[in-house]
PDB file of N, CA and C in Angstrom:
ATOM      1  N   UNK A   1     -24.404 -19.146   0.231  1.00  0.00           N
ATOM      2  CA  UNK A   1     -23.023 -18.820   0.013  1.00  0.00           C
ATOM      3  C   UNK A   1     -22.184 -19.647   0.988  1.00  0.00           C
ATOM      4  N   UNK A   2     -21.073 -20.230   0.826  1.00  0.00           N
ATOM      5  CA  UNK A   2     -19.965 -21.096   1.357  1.00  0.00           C
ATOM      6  C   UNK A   2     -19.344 -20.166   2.214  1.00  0.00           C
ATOM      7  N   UNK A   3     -19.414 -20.549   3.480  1.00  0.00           N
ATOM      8  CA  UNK A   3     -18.497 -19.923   3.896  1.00  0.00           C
ATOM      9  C   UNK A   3     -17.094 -19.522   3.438  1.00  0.00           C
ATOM     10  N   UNK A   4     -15.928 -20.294   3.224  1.00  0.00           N
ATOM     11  CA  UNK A   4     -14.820 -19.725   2.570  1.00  0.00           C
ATOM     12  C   UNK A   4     -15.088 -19.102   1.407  1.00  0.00           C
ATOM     13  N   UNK A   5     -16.238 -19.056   0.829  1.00  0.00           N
ATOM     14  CA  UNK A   5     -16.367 -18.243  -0.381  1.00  0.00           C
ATOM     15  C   UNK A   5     -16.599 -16.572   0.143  1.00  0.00           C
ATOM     16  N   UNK A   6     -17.245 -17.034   1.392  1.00  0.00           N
ATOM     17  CA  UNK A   6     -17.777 -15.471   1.899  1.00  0.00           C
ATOM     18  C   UNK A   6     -16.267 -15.123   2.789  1.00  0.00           C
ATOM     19  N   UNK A   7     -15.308 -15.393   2.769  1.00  0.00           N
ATOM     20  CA  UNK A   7     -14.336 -14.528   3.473  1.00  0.00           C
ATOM     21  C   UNK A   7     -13.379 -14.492   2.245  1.00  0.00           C
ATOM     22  N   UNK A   8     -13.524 -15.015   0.990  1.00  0.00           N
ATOM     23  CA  UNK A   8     -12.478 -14.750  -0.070  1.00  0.00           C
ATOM     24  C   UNK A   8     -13.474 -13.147  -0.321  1.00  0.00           C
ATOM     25  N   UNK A   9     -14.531 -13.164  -0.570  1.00  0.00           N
ATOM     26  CA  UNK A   9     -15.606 -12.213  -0.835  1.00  0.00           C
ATOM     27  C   UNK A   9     -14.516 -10.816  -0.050  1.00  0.00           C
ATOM     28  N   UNK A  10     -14.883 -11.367   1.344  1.00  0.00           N
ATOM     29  CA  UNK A  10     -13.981  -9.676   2.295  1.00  0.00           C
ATOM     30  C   UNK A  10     -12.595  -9.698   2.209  1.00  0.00           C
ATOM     31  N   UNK A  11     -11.855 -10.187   2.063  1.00  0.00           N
ATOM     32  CA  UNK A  11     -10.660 -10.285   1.362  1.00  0.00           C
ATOM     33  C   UNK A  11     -10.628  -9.555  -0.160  1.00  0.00           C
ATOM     34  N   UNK A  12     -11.295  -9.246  -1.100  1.00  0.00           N
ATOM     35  CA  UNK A  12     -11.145  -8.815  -2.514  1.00  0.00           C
ATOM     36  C   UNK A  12     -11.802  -7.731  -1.842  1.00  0.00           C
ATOM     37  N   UNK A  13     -13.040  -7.382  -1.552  1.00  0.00           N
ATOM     38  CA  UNK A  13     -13.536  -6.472  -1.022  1.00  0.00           C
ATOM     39  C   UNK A  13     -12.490  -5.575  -0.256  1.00  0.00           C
ATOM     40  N   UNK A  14     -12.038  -5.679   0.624  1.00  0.00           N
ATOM     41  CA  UNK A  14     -10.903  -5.173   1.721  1.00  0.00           C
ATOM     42  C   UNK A  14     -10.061  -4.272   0.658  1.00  0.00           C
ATOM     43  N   UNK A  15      -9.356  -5.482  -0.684  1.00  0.00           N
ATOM     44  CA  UNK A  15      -8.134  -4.795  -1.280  1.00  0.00           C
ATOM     45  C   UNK A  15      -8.848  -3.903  -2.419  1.00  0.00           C
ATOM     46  N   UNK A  16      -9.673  -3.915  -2.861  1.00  0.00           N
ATOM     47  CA  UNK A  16     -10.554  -2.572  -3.714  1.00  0.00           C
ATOM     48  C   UNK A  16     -10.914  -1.583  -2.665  1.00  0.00           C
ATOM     49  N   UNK A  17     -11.313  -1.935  -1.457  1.00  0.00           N
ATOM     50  CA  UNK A  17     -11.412  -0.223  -0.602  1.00  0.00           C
ATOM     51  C   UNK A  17      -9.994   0.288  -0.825  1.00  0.00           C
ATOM     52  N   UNK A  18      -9.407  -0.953  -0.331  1.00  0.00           N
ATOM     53  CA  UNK A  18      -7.782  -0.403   0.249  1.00  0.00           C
ATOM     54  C   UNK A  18      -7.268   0.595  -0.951  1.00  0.00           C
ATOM     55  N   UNK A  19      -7.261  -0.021  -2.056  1.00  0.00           N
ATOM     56  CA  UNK A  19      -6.613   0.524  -3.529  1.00  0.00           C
ATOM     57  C   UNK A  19      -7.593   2.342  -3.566  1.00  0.00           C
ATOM     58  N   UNK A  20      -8.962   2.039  -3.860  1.00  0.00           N
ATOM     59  CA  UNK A  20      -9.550   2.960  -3.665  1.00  0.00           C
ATOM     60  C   UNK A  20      -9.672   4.148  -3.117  1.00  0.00           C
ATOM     61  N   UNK A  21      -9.641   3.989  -1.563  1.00  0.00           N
ATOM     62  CA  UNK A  21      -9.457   4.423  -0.546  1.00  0.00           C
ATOM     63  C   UNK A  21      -7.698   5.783  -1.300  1.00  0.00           C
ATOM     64  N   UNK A  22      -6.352   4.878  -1.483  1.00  0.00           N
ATOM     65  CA  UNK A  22      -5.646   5.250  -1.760  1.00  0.00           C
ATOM     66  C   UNK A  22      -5.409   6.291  -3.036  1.00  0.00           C
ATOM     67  N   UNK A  23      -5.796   5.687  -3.934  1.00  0.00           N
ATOM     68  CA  UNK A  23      -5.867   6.505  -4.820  1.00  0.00           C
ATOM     69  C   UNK A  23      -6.752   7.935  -5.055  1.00  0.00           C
ATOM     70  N   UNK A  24      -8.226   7.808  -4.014  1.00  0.00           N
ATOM     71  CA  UNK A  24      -8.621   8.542  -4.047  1.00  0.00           C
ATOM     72  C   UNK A  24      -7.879  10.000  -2.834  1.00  0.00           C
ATOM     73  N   UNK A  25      -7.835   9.465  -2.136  1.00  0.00           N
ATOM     74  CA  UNK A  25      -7.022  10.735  -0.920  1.00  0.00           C
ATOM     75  C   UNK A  25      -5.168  10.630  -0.907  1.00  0.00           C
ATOM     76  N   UNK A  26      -4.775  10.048  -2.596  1.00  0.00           N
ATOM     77  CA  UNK A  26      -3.631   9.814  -2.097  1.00  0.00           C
ATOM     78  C   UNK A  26      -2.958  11.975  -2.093  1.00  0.00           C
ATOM     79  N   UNK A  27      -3.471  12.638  -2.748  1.00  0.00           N
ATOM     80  CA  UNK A  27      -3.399  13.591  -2.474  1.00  0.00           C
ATOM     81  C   UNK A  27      -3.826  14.786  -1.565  1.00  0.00           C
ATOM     82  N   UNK A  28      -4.730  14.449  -0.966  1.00  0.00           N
ATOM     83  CA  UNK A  28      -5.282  15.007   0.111  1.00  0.00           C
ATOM     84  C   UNK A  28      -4.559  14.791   1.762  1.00  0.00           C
ATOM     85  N   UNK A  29      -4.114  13.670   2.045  1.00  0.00           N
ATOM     86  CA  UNK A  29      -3.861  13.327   3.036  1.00  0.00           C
ATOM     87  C   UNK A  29      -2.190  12.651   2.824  1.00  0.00           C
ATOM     88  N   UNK A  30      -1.109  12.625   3.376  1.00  0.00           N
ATOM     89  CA  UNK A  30       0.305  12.504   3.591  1.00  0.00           C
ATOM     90  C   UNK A  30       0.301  10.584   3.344  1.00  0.00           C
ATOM     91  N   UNK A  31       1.580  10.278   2.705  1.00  0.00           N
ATOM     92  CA  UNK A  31       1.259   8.815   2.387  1.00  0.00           C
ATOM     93  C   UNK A  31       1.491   8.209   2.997  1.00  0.00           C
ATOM     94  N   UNK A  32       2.336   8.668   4.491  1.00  0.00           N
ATOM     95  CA  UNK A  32       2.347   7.384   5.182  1.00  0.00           C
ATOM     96  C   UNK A  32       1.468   7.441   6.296  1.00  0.00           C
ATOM     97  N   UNK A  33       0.453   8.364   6.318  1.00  0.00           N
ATOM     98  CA  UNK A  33      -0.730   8.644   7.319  1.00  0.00           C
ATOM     99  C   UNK A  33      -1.851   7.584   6.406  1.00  0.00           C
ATOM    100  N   UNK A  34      -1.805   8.007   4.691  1.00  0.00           N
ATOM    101  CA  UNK A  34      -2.662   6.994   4.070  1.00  0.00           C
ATOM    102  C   UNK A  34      -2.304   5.557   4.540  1.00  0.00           C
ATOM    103  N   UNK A  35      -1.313   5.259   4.579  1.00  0.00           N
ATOM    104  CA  UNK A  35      -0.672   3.846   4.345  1.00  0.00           C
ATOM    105  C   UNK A  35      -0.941   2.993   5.584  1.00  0.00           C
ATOM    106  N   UNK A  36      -1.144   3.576   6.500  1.00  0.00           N
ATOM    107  CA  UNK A  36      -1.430   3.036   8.514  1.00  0.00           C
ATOM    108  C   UNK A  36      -2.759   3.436   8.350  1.00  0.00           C
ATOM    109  N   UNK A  37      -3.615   4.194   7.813  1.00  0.00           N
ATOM    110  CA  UNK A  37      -5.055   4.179   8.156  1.00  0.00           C
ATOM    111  C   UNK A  37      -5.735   2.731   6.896  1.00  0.00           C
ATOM    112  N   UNK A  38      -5.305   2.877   6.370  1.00  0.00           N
ATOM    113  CA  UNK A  38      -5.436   1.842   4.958  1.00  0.00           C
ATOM    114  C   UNK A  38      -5.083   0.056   6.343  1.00  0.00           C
ATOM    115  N   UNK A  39      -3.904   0.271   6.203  1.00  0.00           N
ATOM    116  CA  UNK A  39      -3.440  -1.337   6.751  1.00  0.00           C
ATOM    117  C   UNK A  39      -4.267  -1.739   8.024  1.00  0.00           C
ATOM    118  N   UNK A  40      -4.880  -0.045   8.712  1.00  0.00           N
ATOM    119  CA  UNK A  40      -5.610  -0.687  10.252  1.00  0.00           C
ATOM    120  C   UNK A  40      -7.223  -1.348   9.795  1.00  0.00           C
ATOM    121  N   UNK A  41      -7.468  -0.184   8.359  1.00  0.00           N
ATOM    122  CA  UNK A  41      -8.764  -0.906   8.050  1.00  0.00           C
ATOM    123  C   UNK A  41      -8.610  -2.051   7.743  1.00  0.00           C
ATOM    124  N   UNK A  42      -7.729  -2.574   7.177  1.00  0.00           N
ATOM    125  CA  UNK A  42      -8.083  -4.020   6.341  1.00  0.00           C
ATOM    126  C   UNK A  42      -7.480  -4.744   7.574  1.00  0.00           C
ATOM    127  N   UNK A  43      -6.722  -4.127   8.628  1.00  0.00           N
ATOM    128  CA  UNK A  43      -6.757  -5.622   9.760  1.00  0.00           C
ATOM    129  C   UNK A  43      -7.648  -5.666  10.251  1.00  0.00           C
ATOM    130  N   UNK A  44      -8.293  -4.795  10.783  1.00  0.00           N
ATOM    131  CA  UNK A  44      -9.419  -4.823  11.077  1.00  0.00           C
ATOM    132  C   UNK A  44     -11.165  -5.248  10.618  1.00  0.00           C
ATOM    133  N   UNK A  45     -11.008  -5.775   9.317  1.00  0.00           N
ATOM    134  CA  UNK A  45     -12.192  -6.227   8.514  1.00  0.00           C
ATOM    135  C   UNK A  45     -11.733  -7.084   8.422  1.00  0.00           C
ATOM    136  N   UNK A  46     -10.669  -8.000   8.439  1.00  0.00           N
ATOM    137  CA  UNK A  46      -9.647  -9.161   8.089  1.00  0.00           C
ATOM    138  C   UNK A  46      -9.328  -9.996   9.056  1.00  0.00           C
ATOM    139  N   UNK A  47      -9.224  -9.538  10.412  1.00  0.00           N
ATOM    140  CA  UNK A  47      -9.493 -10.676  11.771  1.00  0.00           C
ATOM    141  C   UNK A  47     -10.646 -11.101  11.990  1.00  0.00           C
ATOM    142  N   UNK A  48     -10.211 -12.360  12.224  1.00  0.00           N
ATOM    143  CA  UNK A  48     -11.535 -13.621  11.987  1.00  0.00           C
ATOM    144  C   UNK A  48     -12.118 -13.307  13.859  1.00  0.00           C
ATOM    145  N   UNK A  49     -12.910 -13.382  14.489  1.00  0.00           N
ATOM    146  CA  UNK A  49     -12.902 -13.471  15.586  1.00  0.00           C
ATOM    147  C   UNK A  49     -14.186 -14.763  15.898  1.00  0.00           C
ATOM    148  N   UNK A  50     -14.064 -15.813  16.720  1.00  0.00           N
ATOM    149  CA  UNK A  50     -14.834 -16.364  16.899  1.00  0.00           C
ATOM    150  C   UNK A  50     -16.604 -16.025  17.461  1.00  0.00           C
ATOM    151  N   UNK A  51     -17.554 -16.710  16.603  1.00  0.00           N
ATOM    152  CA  UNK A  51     -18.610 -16.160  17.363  1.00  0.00           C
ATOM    153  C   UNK A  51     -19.536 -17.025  18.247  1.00  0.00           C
ATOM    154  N   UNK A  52     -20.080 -15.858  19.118  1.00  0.00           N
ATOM    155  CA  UNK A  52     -20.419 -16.318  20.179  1.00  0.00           C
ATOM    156  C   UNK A  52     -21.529 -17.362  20.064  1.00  0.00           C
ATOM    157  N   UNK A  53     -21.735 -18.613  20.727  1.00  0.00           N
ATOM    158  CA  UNK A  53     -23.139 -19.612  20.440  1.00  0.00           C
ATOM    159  C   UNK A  53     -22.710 -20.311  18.830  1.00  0.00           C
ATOM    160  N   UNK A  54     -21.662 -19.897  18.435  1.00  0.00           N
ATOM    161  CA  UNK A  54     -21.645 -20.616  16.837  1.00  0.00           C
ATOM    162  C   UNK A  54     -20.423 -21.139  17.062  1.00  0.00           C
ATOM    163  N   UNK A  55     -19.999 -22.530  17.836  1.00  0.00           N
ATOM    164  CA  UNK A  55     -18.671 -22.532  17.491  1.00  0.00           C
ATOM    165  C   UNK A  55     -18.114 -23.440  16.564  1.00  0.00           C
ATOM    166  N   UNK A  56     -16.587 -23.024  16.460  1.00  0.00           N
ATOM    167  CA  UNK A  56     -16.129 -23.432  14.554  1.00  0.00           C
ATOM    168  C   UNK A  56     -16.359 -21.988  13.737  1.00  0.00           C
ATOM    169  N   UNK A  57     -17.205 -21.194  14.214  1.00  0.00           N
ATOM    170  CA  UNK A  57     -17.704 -20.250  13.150  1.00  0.00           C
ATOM    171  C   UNK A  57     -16.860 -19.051  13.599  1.00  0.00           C
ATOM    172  N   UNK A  58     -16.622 -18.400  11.964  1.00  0.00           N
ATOM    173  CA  UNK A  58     -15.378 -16.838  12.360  1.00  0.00           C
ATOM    174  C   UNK A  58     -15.991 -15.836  11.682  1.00  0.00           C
ATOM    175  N   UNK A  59     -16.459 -14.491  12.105  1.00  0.00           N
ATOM    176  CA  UNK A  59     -16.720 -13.607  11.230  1.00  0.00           C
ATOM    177  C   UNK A  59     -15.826 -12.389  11.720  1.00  0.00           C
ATOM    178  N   UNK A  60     -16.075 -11.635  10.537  1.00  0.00           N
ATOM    179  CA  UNK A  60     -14.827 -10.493  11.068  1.00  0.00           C
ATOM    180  C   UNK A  60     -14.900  -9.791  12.660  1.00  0.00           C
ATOM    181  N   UNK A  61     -13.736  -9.691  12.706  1.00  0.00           N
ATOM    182  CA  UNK A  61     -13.873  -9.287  14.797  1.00  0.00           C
ATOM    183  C   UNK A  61     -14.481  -8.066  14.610  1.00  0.00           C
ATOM    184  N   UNK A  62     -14.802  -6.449  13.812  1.00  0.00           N
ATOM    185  CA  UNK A  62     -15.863  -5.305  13.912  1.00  0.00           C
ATOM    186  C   UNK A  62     -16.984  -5.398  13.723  1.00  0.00           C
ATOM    187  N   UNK A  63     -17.455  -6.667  13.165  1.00  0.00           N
ATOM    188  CA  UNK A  63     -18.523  -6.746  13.206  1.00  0.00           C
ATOM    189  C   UNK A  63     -18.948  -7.473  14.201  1.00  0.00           C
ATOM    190  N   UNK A  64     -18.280  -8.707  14.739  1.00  0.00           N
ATOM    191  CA  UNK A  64     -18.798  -9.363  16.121  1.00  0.00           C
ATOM    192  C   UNK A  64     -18.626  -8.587  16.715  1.00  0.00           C
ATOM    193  N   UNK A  65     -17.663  -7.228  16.860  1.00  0.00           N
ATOM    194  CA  UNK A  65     -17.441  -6.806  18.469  1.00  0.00           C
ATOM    195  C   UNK A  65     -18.993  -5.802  18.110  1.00  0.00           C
ATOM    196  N   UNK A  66     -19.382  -5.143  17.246  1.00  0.00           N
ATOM    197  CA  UNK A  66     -20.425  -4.360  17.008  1.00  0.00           C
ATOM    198  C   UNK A  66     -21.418  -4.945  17.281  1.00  0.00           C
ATOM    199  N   UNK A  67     -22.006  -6.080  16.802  1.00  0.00           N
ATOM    200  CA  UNK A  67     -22.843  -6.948  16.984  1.00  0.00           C
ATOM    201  C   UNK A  67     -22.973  -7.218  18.881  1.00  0.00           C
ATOM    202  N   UNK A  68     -22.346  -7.875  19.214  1.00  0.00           N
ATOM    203  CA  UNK A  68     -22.494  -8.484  20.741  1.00  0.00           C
ATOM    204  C   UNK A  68     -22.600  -7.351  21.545  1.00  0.00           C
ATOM    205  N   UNK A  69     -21.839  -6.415  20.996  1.00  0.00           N
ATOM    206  CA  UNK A  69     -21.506  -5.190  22.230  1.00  0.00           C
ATOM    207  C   UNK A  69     -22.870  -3.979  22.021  1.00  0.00           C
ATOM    208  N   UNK A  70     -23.306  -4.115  20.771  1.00  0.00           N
ATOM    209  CA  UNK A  70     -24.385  -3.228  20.580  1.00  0.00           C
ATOM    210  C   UNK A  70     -25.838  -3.536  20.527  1.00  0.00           C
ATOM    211  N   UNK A  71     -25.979  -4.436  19.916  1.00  0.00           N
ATOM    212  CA  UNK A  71     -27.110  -5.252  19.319  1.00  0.00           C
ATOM    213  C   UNK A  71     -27.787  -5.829  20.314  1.00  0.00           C
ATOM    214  N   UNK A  72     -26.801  -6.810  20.862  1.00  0.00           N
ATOM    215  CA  UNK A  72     -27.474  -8.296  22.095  1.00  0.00           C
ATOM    216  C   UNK A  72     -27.221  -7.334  22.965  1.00  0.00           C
ATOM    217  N   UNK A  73     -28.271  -8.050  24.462  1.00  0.00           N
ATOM    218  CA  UNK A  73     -28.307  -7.466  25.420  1.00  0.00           C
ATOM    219  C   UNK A  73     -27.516  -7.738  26.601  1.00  0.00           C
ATOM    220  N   UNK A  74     -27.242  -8.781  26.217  1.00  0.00           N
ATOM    221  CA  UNK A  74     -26.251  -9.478  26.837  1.00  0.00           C
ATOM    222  C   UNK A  74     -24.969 -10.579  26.131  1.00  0.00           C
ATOM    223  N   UNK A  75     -24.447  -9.625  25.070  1.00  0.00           N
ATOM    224  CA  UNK A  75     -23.422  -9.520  24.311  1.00  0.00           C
ATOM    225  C   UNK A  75     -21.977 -10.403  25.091  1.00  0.00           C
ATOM    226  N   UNK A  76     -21.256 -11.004  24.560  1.00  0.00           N
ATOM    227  CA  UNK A  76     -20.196 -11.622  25.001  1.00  0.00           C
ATOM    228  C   UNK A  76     -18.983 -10.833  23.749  1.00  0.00           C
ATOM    229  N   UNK A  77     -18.571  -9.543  23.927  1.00  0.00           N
ATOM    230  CA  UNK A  77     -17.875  -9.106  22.939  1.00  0.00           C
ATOM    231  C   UNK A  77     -16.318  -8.865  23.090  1.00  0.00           C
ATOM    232  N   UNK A  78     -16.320  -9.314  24.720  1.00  0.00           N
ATOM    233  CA  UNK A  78     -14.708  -9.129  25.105  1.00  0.00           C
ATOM    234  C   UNK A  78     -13.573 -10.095  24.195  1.00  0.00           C
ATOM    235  N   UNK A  79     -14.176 -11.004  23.393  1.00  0.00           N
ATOM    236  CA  UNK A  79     -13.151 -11.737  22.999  1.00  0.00           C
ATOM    237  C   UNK A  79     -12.880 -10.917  21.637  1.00  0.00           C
ATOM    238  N   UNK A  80     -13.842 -10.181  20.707  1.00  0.00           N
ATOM    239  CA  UNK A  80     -13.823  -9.700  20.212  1.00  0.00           C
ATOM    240  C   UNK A  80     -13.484  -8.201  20.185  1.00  0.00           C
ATOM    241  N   UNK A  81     -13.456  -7.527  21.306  1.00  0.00           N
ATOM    242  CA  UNK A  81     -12.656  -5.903  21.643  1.00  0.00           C
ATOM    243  C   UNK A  81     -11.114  -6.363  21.902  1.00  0.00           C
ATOM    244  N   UNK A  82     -10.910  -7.680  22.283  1.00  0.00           N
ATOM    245  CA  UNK A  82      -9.459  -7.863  22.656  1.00  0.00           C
ATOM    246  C   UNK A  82      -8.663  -8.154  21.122  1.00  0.00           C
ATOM    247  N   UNK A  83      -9.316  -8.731  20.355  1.00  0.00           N
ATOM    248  CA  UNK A  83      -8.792  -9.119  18.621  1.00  0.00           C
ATOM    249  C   UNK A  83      -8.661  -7.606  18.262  1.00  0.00           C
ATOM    250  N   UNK A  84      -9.101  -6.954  18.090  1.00  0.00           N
ATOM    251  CA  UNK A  84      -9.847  -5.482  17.576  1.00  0.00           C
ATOM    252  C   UNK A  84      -8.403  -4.767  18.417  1.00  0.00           C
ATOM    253  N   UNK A  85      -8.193  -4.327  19.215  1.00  0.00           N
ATOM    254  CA  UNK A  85      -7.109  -3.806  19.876  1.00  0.00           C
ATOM    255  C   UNK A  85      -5.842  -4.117  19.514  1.00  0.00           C
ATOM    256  N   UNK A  86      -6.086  -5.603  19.716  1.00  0.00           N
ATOM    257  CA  UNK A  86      -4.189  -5.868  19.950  1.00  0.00           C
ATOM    258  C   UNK A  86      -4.034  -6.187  18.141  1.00  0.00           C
ATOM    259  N   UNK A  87      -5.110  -6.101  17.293  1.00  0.00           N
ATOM    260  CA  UNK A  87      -4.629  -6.288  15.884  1.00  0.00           C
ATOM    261  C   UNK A  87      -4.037  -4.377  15.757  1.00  0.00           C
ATOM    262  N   UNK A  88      -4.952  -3.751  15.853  1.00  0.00           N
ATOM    263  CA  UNK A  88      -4.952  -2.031  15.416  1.00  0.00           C
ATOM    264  C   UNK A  88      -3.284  -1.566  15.927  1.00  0.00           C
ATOM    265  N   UNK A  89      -3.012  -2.130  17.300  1.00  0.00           N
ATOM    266  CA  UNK A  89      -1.939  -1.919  17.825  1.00  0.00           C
ATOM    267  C   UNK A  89      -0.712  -2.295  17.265  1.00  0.00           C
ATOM    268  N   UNK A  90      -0.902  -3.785  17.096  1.00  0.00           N
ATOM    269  CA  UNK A  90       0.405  -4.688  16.331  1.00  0.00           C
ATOM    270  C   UNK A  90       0.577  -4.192  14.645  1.00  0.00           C
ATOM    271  N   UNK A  91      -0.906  -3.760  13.727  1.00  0.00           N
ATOM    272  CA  UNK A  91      -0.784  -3.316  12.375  1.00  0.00           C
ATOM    273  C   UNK A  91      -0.041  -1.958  12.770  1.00  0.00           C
ATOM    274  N   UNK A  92      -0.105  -1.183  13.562  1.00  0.00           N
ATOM    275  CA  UNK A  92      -0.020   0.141  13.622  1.00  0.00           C
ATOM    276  C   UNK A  92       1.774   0.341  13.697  1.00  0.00           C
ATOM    277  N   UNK A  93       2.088  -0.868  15.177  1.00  0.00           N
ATOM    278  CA  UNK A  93       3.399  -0.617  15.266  1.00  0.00           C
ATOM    279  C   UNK A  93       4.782  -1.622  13.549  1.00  0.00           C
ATOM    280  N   UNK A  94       4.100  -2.236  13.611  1.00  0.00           N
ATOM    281  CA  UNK A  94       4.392  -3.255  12.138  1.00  0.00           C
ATOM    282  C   UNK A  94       4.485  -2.192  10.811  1.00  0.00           C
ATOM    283  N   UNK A  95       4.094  -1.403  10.953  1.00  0.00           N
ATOM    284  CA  UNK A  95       3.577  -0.416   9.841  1.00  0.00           C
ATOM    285  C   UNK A  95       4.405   0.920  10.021  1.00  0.00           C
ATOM    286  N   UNK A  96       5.015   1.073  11.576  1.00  0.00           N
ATOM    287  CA  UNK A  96       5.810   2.345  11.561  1.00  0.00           C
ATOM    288  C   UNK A  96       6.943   1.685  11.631  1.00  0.00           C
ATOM    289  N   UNK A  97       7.191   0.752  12.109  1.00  0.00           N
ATOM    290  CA  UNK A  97       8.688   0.048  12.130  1.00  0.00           C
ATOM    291  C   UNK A  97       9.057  -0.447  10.475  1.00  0.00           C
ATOM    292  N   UNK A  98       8.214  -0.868   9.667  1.00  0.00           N
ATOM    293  CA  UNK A  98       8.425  -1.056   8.223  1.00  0.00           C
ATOM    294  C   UNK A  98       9.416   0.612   7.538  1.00  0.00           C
ATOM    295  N   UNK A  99       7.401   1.111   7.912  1.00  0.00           N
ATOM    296  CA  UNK A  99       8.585   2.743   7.106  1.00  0.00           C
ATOM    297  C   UNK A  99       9.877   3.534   7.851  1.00  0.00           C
ATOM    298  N   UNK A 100      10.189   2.952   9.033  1.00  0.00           N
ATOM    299  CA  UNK A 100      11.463   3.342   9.624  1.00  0.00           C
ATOM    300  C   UNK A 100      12.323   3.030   9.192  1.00  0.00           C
ATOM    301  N   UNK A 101      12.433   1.941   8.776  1.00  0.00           N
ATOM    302  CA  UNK A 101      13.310   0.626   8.853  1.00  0.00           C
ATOM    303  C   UNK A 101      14.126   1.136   6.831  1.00  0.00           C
ATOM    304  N   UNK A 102      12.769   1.599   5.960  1.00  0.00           N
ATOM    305  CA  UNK A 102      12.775   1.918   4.968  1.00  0.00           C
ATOM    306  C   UNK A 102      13.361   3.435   4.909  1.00  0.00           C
ATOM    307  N   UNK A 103      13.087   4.190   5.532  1.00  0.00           N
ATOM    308  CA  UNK A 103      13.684   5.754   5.613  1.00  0.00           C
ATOM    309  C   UNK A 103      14.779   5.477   6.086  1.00  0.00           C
ATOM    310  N   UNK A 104      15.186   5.025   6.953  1.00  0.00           N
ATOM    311  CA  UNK A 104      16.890   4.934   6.993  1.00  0.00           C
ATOM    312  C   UNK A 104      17.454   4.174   5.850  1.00  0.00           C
ATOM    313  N   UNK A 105      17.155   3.148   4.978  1.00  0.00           N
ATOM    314  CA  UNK A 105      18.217   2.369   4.376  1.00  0.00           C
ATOM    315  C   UNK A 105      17.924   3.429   2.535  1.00  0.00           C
ATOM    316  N   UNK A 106      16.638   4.346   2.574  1.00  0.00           N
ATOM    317  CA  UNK A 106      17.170   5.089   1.571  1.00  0.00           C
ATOM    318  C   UNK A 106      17.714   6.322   2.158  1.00  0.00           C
ATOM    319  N   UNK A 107      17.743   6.662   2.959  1.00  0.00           N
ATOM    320  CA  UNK A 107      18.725   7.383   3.317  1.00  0.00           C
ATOM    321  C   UNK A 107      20.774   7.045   3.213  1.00  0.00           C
ATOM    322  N   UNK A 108      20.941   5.906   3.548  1.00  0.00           N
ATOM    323  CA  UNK A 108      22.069   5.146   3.032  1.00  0.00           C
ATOM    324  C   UNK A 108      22.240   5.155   2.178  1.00  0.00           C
TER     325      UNK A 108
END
């Protein structure tokens, strides 16, 4: 498999959980609690993070940070817990400032 073929692969993959994911708990759980747990998964399967001993090479940052930090024994996963953070953080705040931004102007 080609590499760019294998990240178009988690990319289609990502937006069928995402859809999925939604439709199935869109009643169970509040939509804009769905809508920020939905956007953190797919940033989070969706940041490329470089890997360690392979360079040029990107696989998703939860699985390198899982991989190095769990697996190897001597794991190099900080570059990968730092992608993993400051993405969850930046989707999270991007995602409440959207529906803010949206609740006030239908409120107008």
């Amino acid at each position: 498999m080609s590499y760019a073929f294998a990240w178009i692969v988690v990319v289609i993959a990502t937006g069928v959980l995402g859809f999925s994911l939604y439709y199935i708990l869109r009643d169970a759980i509040p939509r804009k609690v769905l809508i920020i747990m939905i956007g953190i998964l797919s940033a989070l399967v969706m940041t490329p993070a470089p890997i360690p001993l392979y360079s040029g090479n990107y696989a998703p940052a939860i699985v390198v940070l899982l991989f190095e930090g769990l697996i190897r024994s001597n794991g190099q996963a900080i570059i990968a817990t730092r992608l993993v953070i400051l993405t969850t953080v930046v989707v999270t705040i991007g995602l409440l400032a959207c529906m803010r931004v949206k609740s006030k102007k239908s409120k107008n």
